[in-house]
Protein backbone atom coordinates (compact mmCIF):
# COMPACT_ATOMS: atom_id res chain seq x y z
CA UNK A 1 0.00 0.00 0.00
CA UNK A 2 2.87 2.37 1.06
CA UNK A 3 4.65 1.72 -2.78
CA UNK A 4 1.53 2.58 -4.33
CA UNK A 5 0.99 5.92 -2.19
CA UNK A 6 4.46 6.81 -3.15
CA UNK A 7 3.88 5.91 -6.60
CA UNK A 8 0.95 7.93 -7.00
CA UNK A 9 2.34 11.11 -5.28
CA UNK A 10 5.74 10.89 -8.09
CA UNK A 11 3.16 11.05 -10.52
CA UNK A 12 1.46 13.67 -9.62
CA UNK A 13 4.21 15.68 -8.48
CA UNK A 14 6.11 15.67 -11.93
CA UNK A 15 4.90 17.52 -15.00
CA UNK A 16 6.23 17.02 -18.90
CA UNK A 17 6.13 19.11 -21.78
CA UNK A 18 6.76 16.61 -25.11
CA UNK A 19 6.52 18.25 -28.67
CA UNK A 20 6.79 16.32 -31.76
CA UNK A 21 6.39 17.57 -35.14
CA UNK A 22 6.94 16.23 -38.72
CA UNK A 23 7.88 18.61 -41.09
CA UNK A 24 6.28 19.45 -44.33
CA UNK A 25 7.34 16.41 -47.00
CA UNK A 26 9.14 17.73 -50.07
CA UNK A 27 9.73 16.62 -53.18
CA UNK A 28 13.10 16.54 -54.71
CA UNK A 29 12.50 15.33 -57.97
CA UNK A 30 9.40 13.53 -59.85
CA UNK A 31 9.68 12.02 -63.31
CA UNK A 32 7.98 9.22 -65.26
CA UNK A 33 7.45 7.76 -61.83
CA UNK A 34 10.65 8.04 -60.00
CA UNK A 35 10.66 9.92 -56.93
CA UNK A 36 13.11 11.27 -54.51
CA UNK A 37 11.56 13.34 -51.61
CA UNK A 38 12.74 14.80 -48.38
CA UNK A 39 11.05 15.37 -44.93
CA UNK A 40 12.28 15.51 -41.64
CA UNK A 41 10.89 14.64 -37.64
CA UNK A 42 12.06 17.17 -34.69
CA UNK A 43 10.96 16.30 -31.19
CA UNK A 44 11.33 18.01 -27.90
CA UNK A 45 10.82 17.03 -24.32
CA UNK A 46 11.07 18.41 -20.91
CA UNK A 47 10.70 17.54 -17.28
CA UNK A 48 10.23 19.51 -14.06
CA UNK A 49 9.74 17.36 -11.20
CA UNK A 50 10.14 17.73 -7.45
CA UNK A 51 9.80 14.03 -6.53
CA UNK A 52 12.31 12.07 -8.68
CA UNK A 53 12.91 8.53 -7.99
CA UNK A 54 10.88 8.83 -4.51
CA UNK A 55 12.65 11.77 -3.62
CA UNK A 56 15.59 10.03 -3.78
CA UNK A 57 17.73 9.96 -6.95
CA UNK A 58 21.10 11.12 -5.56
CA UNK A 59 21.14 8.21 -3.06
CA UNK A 60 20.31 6.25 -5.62
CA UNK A 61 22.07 7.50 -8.61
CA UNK A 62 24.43 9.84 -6.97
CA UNK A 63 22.94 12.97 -8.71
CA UNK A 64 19.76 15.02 -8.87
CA UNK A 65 17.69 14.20 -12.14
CA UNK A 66 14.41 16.53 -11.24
CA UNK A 67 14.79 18.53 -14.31
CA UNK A 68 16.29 17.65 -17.62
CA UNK A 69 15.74 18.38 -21.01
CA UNK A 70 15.49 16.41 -24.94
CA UNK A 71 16.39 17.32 -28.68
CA UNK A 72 16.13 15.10 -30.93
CA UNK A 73 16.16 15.55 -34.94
CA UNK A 74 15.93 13.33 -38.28
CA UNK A 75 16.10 14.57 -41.74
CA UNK A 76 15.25 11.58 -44.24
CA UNK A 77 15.41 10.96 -48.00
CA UNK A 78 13.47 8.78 -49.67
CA UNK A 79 13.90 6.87 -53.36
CA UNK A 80 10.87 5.39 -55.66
CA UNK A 81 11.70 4.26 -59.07
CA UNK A 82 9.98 1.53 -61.47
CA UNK A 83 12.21 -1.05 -61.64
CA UNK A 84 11.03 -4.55 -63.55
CA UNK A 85 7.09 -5.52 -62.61
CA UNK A 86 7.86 -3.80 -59.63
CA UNK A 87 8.98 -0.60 -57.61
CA UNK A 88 12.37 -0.09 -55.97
CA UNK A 89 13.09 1.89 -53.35
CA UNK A 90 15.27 3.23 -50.72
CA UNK A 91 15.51 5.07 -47.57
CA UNK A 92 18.79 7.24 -45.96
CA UNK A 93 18.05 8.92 -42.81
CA UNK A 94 20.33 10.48 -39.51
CA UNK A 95 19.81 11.26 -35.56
CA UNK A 96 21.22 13.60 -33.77
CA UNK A 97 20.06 13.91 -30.02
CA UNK A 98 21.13 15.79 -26.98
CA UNK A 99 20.46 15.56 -23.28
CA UNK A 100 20.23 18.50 -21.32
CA UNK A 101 20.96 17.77 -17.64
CA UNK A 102 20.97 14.47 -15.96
CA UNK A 103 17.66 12.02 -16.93
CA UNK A 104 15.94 9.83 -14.77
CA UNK A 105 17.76 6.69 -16.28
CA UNK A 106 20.84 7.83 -14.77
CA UNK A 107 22.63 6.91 -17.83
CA UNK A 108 23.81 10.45 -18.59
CA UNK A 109 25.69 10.72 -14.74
CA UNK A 110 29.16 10.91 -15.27
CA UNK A 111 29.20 11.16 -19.32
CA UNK A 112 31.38 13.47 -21.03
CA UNK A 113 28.78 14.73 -23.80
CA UNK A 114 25.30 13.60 -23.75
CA UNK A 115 24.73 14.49 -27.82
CA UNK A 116 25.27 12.34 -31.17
CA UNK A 117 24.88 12.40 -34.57
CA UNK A 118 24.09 8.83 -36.05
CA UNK A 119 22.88 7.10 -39.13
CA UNK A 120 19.91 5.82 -38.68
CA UNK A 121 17.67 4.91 -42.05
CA UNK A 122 20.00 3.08 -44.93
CA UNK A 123 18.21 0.35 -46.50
CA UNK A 124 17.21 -0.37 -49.80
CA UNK A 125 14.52 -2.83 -51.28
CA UNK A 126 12.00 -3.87 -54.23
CA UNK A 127 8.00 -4.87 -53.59
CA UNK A 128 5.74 -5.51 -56.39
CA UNK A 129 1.80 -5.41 -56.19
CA UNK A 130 -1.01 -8.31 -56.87
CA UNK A 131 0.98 -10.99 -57.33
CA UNK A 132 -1.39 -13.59 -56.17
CA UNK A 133 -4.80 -13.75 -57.10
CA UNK A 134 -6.07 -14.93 -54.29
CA UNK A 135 -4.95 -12.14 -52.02
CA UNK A 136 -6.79 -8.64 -51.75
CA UNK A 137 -4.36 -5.55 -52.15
CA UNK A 138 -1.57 -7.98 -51.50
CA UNK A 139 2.02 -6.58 -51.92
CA UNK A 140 5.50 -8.78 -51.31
CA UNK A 141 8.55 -6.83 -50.62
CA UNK A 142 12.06 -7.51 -50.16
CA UNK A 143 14.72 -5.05 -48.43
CA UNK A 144 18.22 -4.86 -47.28
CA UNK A 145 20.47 -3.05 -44.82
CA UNK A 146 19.49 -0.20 -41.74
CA UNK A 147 15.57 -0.38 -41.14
CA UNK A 148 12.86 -0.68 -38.63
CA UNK A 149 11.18 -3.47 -37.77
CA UNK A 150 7.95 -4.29 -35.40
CA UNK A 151 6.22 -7.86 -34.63
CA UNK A 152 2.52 -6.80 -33.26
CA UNK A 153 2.91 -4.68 -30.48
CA UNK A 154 6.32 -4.55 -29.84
CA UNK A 155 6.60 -6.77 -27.09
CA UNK A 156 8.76 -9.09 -28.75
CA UNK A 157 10.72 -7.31 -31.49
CA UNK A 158 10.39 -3.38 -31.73
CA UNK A 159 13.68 -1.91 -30.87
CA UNK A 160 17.35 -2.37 -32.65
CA UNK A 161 18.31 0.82 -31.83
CA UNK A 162 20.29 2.27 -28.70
CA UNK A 163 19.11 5.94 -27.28
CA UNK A 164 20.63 7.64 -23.74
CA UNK A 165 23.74 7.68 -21.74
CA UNK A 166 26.67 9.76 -24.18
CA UNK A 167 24.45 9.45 -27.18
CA UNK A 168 21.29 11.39 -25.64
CA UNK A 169 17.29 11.18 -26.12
CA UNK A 170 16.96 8.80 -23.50
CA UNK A 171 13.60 9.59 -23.19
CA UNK A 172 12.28 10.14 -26.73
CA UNK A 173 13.93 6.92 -28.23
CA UNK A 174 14.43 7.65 -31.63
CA UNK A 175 17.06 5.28 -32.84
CA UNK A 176 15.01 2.22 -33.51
CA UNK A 177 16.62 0.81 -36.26
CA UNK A 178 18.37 -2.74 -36.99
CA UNK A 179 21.78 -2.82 -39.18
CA UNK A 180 22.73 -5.66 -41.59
CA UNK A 181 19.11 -6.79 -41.45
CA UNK A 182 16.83 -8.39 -44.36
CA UNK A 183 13.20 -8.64 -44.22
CA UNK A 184 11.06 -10.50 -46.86
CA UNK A 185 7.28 -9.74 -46.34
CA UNK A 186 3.79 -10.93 -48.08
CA UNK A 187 1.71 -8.54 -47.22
CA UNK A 188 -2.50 -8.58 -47.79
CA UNK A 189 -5.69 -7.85 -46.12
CA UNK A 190 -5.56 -10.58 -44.30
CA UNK A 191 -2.44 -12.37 -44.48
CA UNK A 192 0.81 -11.23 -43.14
CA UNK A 193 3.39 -13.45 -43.50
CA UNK A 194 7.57 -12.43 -42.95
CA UNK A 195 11.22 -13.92 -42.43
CA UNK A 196 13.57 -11.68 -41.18
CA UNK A 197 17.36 -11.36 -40.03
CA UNK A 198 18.10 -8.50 -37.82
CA UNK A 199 21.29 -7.56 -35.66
CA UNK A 200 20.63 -4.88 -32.74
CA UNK A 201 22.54 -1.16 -33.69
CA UNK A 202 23.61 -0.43 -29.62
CA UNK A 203 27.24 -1.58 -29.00
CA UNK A 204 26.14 -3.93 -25.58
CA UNK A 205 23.99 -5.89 -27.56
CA UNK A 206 27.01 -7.77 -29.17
CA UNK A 207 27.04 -8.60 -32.68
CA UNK A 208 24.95 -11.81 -32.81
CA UNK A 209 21.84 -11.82 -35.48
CA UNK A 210 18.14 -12.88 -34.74
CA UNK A 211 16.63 -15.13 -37.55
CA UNK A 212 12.80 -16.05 -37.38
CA UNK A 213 9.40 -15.37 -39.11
CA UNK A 214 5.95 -13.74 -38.16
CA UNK A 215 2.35 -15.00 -39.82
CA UNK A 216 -0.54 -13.48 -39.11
CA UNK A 217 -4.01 -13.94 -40.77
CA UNK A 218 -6.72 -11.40 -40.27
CA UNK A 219 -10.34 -13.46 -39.89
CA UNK A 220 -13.60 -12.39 -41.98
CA UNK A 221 -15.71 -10.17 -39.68
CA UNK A 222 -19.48 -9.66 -40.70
């Protein structure tokens, strides 16, 4: 009962401010259906609280992490061109994030710089539409390289990315994507069917890959 109370009163005793905004898409070039457009996601987040960690974040961190402060930033560019029966296309994007003061991770306690500038998006891949009959709006795709990648919710696979600590963004999370990965996907109105290979992007998660597959079928509702 007492960890609830105290649980409660952190939550109401903190406040956040969190703005996130997509900038207007813009397109580069257009021509006999090739396409290269830019756009760009900025996102800012702050944090006054009186109550951190119970009250008690430099006992248990060794610092105060009340107040702090997020940047984060990622222009994209984006490639469509007709390539076969089909469409290739492409995607290059970077991060840069900064921390401002000490989060309530704890990670940035201690670090040297709490910014970085990463790439992010670099894959490239073909799909191709109605290729079986028997599938409504069904497309199958193929890609390659840097990319994001979500089973369902997220509660399995969501994340390949590393945010916080010397790199920054702790809080708004915005490096999400696997490297050397490969997704194939068959993709309907009610079938979803995918094998994938991913490797996580953050340094402690090693280099080892993840191989597996995801199927999913979508029942008739009346």
């Amino acid at each position: 009962m007492t960890t609830k109370v105290l649980l409660c009163a952190t939550l109401l005793s903190s406040a956040s401010l969190f703005t996130s905004a997509a900038l207007a898409e813009y397109e580069l070039y257009s021509r006999d259906g090739t396409k290269l457009t830019f756009n760009a996601d900025l996102a800012v987040a702050g944090f006054l609280n009186n109550n951190s960690w119970f009250g008690e974040s430099e006992s248990f961190l060794g610092d105060d992490t009340d107040n702090w402060m997020e940047l984060g930033f990622e222009p994209q560019l984006s490639l469509e061109m007709p390539l076969g029966k089909g469409t290739f296309y492409g995607k290059l994007s970077a991060v840069f994030t900064d921390t401002f003061g000490e989060d309530a991770s704890g990670l940035t306690i201690g670090a040297d710089d709490t910014h970085d500038a990463s790439v992010e998006q670099g894959h490239i891949g073909w799909k191709m539409s109605d290729l079986f009959p028997g599938l409504e709006d069904d497309v199958f795709s193929i890609s390659i390289g840097r990319q994001d990648y979500v089973i369902g919710t997220g509660l399995l696979i969501a994340d390949g990315g590393g945010d916080g600590g010397d790199r920054g963004g702790w809080y708004l999370g915005m490096r999400k994507a696997f490297k050397n990965s490969a997704i194939a996907r068959l993709a309907s109105k009610e079938l979803l069917a995918e094998a994938f290979y991913l490797e996580n992007s953050h340094a402690q998660a090693g280099s080892r890959g993840c191989r597996g597959g995801n199927l999913e079928y979508t029942l008739a509702t009346s």
